[in-house]
Each structure stands twice: as C-alpha cells, then as structure tokens.
Protein backbone atom coordinates (compact mmCIF):
# COMPACT_ATOMS: atom_id res chain seq x y z
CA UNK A 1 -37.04 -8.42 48.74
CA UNK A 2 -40.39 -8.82 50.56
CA UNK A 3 -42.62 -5.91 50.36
CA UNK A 4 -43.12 -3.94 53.55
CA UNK A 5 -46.14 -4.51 55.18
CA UNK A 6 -48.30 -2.38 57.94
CA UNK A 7 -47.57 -4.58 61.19
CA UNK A 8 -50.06 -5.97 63.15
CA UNK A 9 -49.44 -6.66 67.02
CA UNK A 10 -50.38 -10.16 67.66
CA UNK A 11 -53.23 -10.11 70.97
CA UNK A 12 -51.37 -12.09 73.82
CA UNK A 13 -53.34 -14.81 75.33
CA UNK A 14 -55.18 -17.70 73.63
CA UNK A 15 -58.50 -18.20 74.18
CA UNK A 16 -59.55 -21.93 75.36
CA UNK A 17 -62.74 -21.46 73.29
CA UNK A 18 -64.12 -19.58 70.85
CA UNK A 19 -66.72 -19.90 68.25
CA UNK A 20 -64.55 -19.98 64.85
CA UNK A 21 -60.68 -20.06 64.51
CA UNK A 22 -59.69 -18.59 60.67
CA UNK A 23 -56.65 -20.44 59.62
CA UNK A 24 -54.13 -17.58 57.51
CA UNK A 25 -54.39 -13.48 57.74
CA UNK A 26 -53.92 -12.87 54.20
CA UNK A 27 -56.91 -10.94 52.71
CA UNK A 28 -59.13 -13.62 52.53
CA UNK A 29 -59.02 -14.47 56.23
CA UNK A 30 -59.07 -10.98 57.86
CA UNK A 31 -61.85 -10.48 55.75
CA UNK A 32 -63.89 -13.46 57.14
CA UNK A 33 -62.90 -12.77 60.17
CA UNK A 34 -64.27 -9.10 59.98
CA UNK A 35 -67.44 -10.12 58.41
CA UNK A 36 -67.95 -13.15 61.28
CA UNK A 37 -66.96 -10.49 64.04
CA UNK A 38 -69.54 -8.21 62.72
CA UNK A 39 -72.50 -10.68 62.84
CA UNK A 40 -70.88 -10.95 66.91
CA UNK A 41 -69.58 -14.69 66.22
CA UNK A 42 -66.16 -14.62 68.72
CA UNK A 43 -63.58 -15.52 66.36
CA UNK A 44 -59.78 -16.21 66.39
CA UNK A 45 -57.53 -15.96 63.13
CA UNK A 46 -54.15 -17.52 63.53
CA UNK A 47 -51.27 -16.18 61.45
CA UNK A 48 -48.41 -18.58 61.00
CA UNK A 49 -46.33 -15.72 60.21
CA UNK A 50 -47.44 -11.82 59.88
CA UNK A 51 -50.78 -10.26 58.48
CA UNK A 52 -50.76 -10.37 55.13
CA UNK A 53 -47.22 -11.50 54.61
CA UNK A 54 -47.21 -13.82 51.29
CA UNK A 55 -49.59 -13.14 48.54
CA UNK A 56 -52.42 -10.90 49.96
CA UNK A 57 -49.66 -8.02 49.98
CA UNK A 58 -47.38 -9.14 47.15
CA UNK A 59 -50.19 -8.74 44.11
CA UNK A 60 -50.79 -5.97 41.96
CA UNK A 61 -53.46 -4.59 43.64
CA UNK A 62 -56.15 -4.54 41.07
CA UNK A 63 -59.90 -4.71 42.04
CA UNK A 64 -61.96 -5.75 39.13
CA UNK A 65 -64.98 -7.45 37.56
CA UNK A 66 -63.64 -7.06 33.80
CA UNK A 67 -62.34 -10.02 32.43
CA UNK A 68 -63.52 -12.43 35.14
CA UNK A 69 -64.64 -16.05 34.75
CA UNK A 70 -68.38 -15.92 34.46
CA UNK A 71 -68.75 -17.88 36.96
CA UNK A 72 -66.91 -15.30 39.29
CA UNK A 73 -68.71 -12.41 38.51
CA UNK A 74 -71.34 -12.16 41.17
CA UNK A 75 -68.72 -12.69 44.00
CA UNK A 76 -66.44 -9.67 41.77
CA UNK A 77 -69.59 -7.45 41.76
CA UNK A 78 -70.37 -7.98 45.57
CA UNK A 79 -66.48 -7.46 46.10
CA UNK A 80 -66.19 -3.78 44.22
CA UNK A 81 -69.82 -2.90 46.48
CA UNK A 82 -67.47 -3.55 49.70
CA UNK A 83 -64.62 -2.11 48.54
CA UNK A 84 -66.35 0.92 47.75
CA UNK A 85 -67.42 1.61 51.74
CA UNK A 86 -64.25 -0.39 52.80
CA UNK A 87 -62.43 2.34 54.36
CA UNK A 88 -65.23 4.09 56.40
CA UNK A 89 -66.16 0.30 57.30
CA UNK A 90 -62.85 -0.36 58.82
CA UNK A 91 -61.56 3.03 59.68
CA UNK A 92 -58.53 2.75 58.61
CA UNK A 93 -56.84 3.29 54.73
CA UNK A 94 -56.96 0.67 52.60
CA UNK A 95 -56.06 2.09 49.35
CA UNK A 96 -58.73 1.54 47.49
CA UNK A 97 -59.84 3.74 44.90
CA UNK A 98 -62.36 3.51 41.21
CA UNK A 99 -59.95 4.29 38.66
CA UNK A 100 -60.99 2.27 36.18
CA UNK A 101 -59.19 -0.28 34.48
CA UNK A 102 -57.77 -0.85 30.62
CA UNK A 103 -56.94 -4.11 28.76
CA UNK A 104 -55.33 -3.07 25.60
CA UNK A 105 -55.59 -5.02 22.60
CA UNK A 106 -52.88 -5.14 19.92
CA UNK A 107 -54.38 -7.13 17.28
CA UNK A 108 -57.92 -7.81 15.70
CA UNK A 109 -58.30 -11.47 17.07
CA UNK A 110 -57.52 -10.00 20.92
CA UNK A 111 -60.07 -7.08 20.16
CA UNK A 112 -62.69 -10.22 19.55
CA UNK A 113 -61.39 -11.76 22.42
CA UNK A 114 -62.74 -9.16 24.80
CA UNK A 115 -65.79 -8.18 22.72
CA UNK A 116 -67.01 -12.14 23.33
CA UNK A 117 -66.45 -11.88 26.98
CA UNK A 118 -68.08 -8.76 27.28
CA UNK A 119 -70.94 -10.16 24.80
CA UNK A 120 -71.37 -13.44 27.88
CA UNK A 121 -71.27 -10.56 30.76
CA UNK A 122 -74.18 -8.53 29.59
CA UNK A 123 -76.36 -10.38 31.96
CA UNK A 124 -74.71 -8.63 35.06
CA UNK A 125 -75.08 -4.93 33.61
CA UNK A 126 -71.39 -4.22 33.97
CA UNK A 127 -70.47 -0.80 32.90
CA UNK A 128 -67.55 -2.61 30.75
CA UNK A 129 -67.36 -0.89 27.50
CA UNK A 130 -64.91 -1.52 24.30
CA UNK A 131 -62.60 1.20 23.19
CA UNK A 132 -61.32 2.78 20.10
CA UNK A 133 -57.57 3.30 19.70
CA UNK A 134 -58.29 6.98 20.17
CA UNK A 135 -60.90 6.71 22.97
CA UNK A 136 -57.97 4.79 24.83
CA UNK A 137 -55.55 7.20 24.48
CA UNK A 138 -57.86 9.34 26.00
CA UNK A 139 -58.09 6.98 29.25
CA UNK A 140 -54.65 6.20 29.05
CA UNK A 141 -52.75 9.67 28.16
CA UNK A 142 -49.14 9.06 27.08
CA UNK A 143 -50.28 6.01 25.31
CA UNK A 144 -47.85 5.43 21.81
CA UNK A 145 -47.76 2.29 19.61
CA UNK A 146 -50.03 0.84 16.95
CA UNK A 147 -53.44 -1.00 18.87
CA UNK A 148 -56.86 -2.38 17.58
CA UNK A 149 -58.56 -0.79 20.38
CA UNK A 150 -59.16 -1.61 24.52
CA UNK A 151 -61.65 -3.22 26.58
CA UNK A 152 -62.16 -0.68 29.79
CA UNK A 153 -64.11 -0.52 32.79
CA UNK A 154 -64.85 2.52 35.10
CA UNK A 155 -65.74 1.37 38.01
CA UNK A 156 -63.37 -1.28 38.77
CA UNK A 157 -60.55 -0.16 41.20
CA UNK A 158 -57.31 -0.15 42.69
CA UNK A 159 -55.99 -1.20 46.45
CA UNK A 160 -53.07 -0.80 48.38
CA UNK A 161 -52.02 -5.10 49.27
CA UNK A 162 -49.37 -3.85 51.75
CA UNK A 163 -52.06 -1.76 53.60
CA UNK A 164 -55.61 -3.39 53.38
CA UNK A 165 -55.48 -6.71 55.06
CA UNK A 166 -53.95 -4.92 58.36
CA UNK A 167 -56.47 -2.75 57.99
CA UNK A 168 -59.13 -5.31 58.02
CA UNK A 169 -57.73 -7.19 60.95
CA UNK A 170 -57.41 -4.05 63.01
CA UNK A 171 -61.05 -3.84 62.37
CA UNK A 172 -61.45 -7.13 63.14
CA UNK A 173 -60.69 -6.80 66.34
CA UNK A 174 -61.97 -3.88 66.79
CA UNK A 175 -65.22 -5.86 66.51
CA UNK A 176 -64.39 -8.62 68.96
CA UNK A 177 -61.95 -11.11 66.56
CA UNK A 178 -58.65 -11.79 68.54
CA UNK A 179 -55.54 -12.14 66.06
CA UNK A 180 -52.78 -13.91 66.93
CA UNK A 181 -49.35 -14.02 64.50
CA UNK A 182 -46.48 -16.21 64.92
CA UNK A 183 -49.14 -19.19 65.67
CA UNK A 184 -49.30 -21.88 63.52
CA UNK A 185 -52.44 -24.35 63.73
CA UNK A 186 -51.06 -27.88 63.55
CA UNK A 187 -54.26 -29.45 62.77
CA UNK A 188 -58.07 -29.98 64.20
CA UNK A 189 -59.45 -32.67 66.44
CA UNK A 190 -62.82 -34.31 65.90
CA UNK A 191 -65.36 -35.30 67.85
CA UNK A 192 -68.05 -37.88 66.41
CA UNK A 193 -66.51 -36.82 63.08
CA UNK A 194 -67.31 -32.96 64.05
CA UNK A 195 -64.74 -29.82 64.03
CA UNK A 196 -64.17 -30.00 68.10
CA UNK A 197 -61.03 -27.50 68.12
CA UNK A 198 -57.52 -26.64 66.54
CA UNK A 199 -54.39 -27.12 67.77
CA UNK A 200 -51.98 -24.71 67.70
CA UNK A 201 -48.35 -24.22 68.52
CA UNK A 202 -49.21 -22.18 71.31
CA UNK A 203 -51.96 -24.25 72.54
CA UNK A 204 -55.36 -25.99 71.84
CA UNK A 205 -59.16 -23.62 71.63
CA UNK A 206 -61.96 -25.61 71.36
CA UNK A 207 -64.25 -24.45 68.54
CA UNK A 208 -67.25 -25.42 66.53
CA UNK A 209 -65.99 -24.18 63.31
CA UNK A 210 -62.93 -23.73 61.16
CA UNK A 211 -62.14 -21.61 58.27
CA UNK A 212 -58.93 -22.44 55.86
CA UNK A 213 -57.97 -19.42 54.37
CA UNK A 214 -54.27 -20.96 54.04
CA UNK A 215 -53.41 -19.64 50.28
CA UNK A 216 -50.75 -21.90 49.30
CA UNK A 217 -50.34 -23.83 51.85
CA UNK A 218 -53.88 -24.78 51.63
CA UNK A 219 -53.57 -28.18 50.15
CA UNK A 220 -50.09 -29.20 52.10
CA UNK A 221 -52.97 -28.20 55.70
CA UNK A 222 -56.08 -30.74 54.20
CA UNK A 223 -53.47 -33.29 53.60
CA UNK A 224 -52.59 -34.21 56.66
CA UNK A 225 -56.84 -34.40 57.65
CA UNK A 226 -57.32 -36.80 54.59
CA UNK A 227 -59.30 -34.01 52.56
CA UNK A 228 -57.92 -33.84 48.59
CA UNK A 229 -57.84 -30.20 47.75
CA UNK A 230 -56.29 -30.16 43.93
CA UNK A 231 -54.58 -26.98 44.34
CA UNK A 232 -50.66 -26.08 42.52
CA UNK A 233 -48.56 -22.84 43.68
CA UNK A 234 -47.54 -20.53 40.46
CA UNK A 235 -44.84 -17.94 41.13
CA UNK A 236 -45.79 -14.35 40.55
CA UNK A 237 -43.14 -11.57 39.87
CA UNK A 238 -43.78 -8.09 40.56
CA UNK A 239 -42.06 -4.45 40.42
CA UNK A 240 -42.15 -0.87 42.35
CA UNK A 241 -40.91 1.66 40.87
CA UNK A 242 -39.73 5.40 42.53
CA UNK A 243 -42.64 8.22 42.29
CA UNK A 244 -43.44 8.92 38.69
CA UNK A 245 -45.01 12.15 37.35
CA UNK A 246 -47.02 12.32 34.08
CA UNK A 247 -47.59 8.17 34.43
CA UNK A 248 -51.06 7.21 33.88
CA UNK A 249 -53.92 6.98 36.59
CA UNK A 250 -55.93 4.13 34.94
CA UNK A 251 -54.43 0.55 35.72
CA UNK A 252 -54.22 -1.08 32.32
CA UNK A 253 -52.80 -4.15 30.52
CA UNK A 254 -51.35 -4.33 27.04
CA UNK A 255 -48.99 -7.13 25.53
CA UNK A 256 -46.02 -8.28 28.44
CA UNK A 257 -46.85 -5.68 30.81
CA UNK A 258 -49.93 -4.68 33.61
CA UNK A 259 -49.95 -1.45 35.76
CA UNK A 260 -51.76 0.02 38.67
CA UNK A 261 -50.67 3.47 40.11
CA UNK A 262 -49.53 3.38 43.86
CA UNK A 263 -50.65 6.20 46.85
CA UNK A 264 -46.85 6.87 47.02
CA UNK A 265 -46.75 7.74 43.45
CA UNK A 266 -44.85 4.75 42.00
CA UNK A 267 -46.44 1.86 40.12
CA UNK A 268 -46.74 -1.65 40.66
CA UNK A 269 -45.62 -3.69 37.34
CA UNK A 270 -45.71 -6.98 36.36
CA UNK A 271 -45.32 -8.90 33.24
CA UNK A 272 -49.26 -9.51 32.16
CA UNK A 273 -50.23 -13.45 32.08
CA UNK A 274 -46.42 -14.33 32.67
CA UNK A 275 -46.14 -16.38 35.43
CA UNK A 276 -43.56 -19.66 36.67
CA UNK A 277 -44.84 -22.99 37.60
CA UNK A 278 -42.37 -24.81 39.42
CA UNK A 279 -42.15 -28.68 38.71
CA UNK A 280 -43.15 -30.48 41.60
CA UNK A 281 -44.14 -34.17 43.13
CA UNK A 282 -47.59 -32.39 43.37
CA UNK A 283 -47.46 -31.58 39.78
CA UNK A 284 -47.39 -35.06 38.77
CA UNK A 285 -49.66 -36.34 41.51
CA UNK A 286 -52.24 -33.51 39.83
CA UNK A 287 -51.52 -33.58 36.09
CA UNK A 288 -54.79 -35.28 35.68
CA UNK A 289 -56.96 -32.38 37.69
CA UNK A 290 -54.50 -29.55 35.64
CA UNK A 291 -54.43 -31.01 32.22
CA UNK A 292 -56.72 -28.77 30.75
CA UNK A 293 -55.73 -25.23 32.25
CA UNK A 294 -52.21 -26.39 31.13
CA UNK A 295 -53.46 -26.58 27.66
CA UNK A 296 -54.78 -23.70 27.57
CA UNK A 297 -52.23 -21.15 29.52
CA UNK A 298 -49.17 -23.54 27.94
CA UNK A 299 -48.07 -19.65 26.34
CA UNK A 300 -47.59 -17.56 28.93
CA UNK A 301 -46.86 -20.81 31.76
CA UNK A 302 -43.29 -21.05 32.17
CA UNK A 303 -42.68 -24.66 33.53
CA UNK A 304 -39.37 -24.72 35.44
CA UNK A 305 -37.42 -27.51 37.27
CA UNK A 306 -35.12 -27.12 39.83
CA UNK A 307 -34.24 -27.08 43.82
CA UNK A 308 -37.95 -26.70 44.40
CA UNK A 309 -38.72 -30.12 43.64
CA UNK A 310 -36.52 -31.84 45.73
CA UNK A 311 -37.83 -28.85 48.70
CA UNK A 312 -41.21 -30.28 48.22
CA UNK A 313 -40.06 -33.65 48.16
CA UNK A 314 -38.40 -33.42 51.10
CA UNK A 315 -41.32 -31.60 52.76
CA UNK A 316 -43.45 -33.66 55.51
CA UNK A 317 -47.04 -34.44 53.84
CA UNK A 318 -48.11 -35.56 57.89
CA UNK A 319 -47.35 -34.92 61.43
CA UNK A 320 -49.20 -35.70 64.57
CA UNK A 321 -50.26 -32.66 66.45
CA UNK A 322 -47.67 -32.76 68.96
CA UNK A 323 -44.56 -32.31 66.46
CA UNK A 324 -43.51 -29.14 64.81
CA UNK A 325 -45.00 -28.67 61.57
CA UNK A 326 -44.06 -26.83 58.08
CA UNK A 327 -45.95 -24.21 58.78
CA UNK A 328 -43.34 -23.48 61.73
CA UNK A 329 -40.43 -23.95 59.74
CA UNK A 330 -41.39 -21.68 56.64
CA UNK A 331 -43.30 -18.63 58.46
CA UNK A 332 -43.26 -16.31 54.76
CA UNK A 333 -43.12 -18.36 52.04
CA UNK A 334 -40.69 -15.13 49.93
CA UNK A 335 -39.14 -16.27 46.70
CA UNK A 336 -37.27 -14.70 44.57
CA UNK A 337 -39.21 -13.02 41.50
CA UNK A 338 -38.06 -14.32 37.94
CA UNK A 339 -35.93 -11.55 36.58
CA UNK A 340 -36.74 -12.06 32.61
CA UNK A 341 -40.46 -11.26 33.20
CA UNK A 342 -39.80 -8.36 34.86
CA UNK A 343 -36.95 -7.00 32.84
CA UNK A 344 -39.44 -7.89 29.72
CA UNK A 345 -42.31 -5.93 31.24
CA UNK A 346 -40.03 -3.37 31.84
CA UNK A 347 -39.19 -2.89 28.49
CA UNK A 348 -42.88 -3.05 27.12
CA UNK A 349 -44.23 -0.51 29.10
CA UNK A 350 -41.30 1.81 28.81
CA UNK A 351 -42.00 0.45 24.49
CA UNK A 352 -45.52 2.16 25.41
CA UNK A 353 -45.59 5.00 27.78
CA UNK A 354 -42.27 7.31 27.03
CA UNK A 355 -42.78 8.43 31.06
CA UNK A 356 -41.84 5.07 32.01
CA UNK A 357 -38.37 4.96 30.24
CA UNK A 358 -36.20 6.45 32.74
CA UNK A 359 -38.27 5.62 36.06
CA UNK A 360 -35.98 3.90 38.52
CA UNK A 361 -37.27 0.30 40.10
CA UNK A 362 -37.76 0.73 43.89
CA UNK A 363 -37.89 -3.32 44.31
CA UNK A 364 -39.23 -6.55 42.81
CA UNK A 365 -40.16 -9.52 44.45
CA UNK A 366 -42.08 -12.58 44.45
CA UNK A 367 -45.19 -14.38 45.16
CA UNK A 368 -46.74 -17.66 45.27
CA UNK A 369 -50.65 -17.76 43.94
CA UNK A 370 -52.92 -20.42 44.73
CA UNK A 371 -54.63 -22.19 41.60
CA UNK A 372 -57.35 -24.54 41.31
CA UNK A 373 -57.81 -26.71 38.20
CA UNK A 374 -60.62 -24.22 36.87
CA UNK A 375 -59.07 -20.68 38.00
CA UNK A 376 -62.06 -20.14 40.33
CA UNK A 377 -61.74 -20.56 44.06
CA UNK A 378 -63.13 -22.91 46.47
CA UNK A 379 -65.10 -21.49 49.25
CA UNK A 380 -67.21 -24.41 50.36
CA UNK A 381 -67.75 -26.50 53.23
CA UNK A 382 -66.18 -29.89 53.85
CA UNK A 383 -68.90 -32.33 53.84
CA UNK A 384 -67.20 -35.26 55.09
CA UNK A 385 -66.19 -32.92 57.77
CA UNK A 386 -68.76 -30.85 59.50
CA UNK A 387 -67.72 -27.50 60.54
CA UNK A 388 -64.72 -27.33 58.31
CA UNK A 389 -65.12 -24.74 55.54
CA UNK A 390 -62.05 -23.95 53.08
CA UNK A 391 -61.68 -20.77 51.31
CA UNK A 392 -58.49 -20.83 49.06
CA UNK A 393 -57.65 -21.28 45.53
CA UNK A 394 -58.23 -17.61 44.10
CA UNK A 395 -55.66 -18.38 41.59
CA UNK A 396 -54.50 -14.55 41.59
CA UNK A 397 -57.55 -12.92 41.71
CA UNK A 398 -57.97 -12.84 45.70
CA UNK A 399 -56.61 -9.56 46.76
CA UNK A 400 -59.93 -8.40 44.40
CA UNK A 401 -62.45 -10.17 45.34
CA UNK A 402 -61.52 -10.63 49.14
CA UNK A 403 -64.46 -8.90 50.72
CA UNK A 404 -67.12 -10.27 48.77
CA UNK A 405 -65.39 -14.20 49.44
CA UNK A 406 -65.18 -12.97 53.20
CA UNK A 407 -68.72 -11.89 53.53
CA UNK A 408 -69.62 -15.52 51.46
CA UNK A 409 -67.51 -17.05 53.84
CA UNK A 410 -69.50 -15.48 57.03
CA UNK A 411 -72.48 -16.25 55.79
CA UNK A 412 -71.59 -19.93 55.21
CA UNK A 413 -70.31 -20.36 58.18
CA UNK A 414 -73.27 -18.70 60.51
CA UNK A 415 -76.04 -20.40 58.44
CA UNK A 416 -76.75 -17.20 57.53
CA UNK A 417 -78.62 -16.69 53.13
CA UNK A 418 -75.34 -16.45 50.96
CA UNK A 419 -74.84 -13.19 49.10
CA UNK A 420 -74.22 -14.68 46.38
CA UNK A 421 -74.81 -18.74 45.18
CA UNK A 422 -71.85 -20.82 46.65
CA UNK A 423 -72.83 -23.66 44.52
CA UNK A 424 -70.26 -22.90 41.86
CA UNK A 425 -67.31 -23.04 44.65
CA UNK A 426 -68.25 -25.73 46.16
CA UNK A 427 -65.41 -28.11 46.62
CA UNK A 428 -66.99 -31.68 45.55
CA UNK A 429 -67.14 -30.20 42.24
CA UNK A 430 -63.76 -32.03 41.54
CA UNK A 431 -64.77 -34.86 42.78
CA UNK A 432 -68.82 -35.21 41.80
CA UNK A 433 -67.97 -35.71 37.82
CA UNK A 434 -68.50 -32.35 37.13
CA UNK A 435 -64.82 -32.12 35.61
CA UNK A 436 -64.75 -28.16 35.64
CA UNK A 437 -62.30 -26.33 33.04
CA UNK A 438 -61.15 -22.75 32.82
CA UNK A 439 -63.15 -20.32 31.27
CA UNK A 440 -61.59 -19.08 28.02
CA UNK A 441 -58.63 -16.58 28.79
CA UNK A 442 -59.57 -13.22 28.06
C-alpha cells in the first residue's frame, strides 16, 4: 500500500518558455524549484506522476548529520539550517521537528565504530556526542536489553515525507514556479550542443536549463541522451503503526530496527541497514562501478532474482521524442515491501521497547532508493552538455538533506557562489579516475 500523500493540483497550461524545467517533484526537485523561484528564475517542474509520490514520501523521515559520509556533511549541516526555518519559509507544515537522534550500539566493536566517525567529524563542530548505557536510557525511556552505549545527536530532526515536498511545491509556486503532474518529459533538444528545451507529453517549452531530479529513474532518463549515470535502485521496506502512547520521542537505531515518531502519534519502522537489491541487466552492466559498496554492505544487502529482471529487460533503454515513453507507462514506481525485514524489525523493537509489543501496524510499503557507487549523490552539471545539471543518487539519505541539495542546486544553476563546494558531487568523478568508494559504514 502506497502511503497517502498531501495532493498537489497540477497548474493547467504549459508554458512555451521558461527559464528552467525541474525534471521529478520528489523532495529534491520541489526544493530546487523553490530555491530557483526565490532568486525570481521562472521555473517549471514536471511530475510524471504526483508530488512526492515514490521515495521522497515513502522514507523514514529522518533529518540528520550523524553518521554521514564525510564528504556529505557540509550539504547535511546546510540541510538541518533550512529545515529549521522550513515551515515559516514555506507556510505550510512540513513536519519537521529537532528531536534528536540515537544509534544504539550493542557491542564494543560498534561502540568504536561510531566513536571513529565522530573522531573524523570533529572538524564540523557537530554537537554529536557518545552515550553511556545509562545516559541512553535517559534519551530513550523504555529502553531494556544489554548495550555498550549510543552515539546521539540533539539537533538532528525529524520530517513528515508524506507532507513536506507538497509543502515545498505549494511554495514554489507561490513564488512564481508552475507545477505540472501527470507530465512526463520525454527528453531535451539541443541546439549547437546546448539545453534548447524539453519535450513533454503535453507539449514542448523552450528553456535554457534543465534540472534531473528523476530519483530512480534517473539513469533509465540520461540513457536515452548518451550521458552514463552509474546509478542501481535498492528496495526499501517501511512500517506505520496506530498511535502509540509511552513510545519514545527520540528517533533511534539499534540492531534490525530504526524509528522516528510520527505527528499522528504512530511511528515509522524499518528494519535498520536491511535493504533488497533486485538482480538486474543494469546490475551486471555496473558490477564494475558497484564492486566495492557490494563488498562492503554484502551483510545487510539482500540480492534477489526474480520477475524484475526480465521487467527491466524488457524495458525500452531509447525512444524518439514523439513515442510514449516509460515514464508514461509506470507513473509511481510502488512495490511491494519485503515482509521478513519488516516482520524482523518488528520483533526487535518490540525485543527493546515493551510499548511496542502490542502496537498494531497501520501499513507497510515499499520504496525504491537511488544509489551511486560511493553512497553520495551527484548534483553536478553535465559538461558535455551545457545547461543540463543532474541531481539524483542520494542513496537514501535525500528526504534529509533535500533543502540544502536544492539550494546547491539553485545556486549551480543561476551561476550564483555554491553554499557549499560541489566539487565532491560532481558527476565526472566516475569517469576522471578518481574511482570513489563508500565511506566506512557507521
């Protein structure tokens, strides 16, 4: 079951220019497109299917610098800044609240785990701070079991997925941006090897820019231009549960299970690191790129093949930009969540907080997250295509760190000084011998 999402009425008729058409209305794009709108750049953002339909409303809902890649930390920083004015900047609820956030440790070698990350973060002042098991308990009351101790986090936060990219787009237009769902964009035409305008289902706009905020259909979009984006999809599986009192108001992770609490009163669960990747032709035609992160993640990865690979295979990799497209035929990409993660985070967290044991599960569903060889996004431009700029690849950390890639992505785009150094995004990095690799998992 798909998670309900605040609707967003589509604006009826499409411009025949504008200054920069955002490709995808999950977070990432309604964020750009705020930011852009903002600066008074007119913008369009086309929605294949609704605002915020696949991932950007189907995550957990944690906002967090803790535990990040190094190299993501600025952009995570920036990020919890924005999210911090986000509702008065949008007028409208997002969700977002500092509640803090826990990563439990069960044993010794996990405690030193954390400890070493937080030992490479002290450059960026983080108020991250390690835990005793009693000084958790405290953060976390209700907390039972035997642990080494927690990692934890104060000012890191908690959003509402279902509610904060519709916010952002109402705000977006608000501002000027004209959103338009049920519109796929087929492609972009050139002109002297220049972004000269997208075409559309419902019609061509002329444009000098374009924005690929696609998620995961990211890579399936730059194939049909000839651009190589080395990006996989990994199914994510999460839970609601009913209202629950006495439940804790600190997110936190421990061993099989993460939690954030929800404005209704439930929680959002999943099963923590526990994810599906799907065996696909795209697998094979990237094992090279993903060799590494599937060395290191091979433990909580759970490789599974089936019906998807002969989907994919079956799948059109090109189209002219007068056919139908993918991107028609699949409007919410909506599989199903994998039941033994769930059921097993389930049973941890009910193992470790006695309020969860009898709380009833509202819904589960599924997800499909967007992962680069490295686990760090791209938001670059395209150099062999001026005035095409991807932004994709957040390999589940997107919903988080939304606003601050939006306001990167704005200032990209206008020429405007980057808030923080794209350099480390930058898409050529797979390409320039650079051979990046996942940070160590935390």
């Amino acid at each position: 079951m798909a998670p309900r999402v605040d609707p967003v009425a589509s604006d009826e008729t499409l411009p025949s220019r504008t200054g920069v058409v955002i490709i995808g209305g999950g977070i990432i794009g309604t964020c750009t497109a705020f930011f852009l709108a903002r600066k008074g750049v007119p913008v369009v953002l086309c929605e294949k299917g609704h605002i915020a339909g696949e991932q950007s409303s189907r995550n957990w809902g944690w906002c967090r610098q803790m535990g990040r890649d190094p190299r993501e930390i600025p952009l995570a920083i920036e990020a919890l800044r924005l999210w911090g004015g986000m509702n008065e900047a949008v007028q409208g609820e997002t969700g977002f609240r500092r509640c803090g956030i826990t990563y439990l440790c069960k044993t010794q070698d996990d405690l030193a785990k954390k400890a070493a990350w937080l030992e490479s973060a002290q450059p960026y002042q983080l108020d991250t701070r390690m835990l005793t098991r009693a000084e958790a308990g405290k953060k976390l009351p209700g907390l039972t079991g035997e642990w080494a101790g927690a990692m934890y986090t104060a000012s890191d936060g908690r959003g509402e997925p279902q509610m904060a990219a519709p916010a952002i787009a109402e705000a977006a237009r608000r501002s000027g941006a004209k959103v338009f769902t049920q519109c796929a964009v087929r492609g972009i035409e050139t002109k002297a090897g220049r972004v000269a305008a997208v075409v559309t289902e419902k019609g061509r706009i002329a444009c000098d820019s374009v924005v690929l905020a696609g998620g995961a259909w990211s890579r399936l979009f730059c194939g049909n231009l000839g651009v190589r984006l080395p990006q996989l999809k990994i199914l994510s599986s999460v839970m609601r549960t009913e209202p629950l009192a006495g439940g804790p108001e600190t997110s936190a992770s421990g061993e099989g299970f993460g939690f954030r609490k929800r404005m209704d009163g439930g929680y959002n669960i999943g099963g923590w690191s526990a994810n599906v990747l799907d065996v696909t032709p795209d697998t094979f035609r990237l094992l090279g790129d993903f060799l590494p992160a599937v060395q290191q993640n091979w433990r909580v990865t759970r490789l599974r093949l089936g019906e998807k690979f002969i989907e994919e295979w079956r799948m059109p990799r090109s189209w002219s930009l007068d056919e139908a497209t993918p991107f028609e035929r699949v409007r919410t990409l909506d599989p199903e969540p994998h039941r033994p993660i769930l059921d097993g985070a389930q049973k941890a967290i009910a193992g470790t907080f006695p309020a969860f044991r009898d709380v009833r599960i509202a819904e589960r569903w599924g997800g499909m997250i967007d992962v680069t060889p490295d686990i760090v996004p791209v938001i670059s431009a395209v150099d062999t295509m001026p005035g095409f700029f991807i932004a994709t690849g957040f390999s589940g950390h997107g919903f988080g760190i939304g606003p601050g890639a939006g306001r990167l992505m704005a200032d990209m785009v206008t020429g405007d000084a980057p808030v923080v150094d794209p350099a480390t995004f930058r898409l050529g990095r797979f390409t320039d011998g650079s051979r990046p690799r996942p940070a160590p998992s935390v």
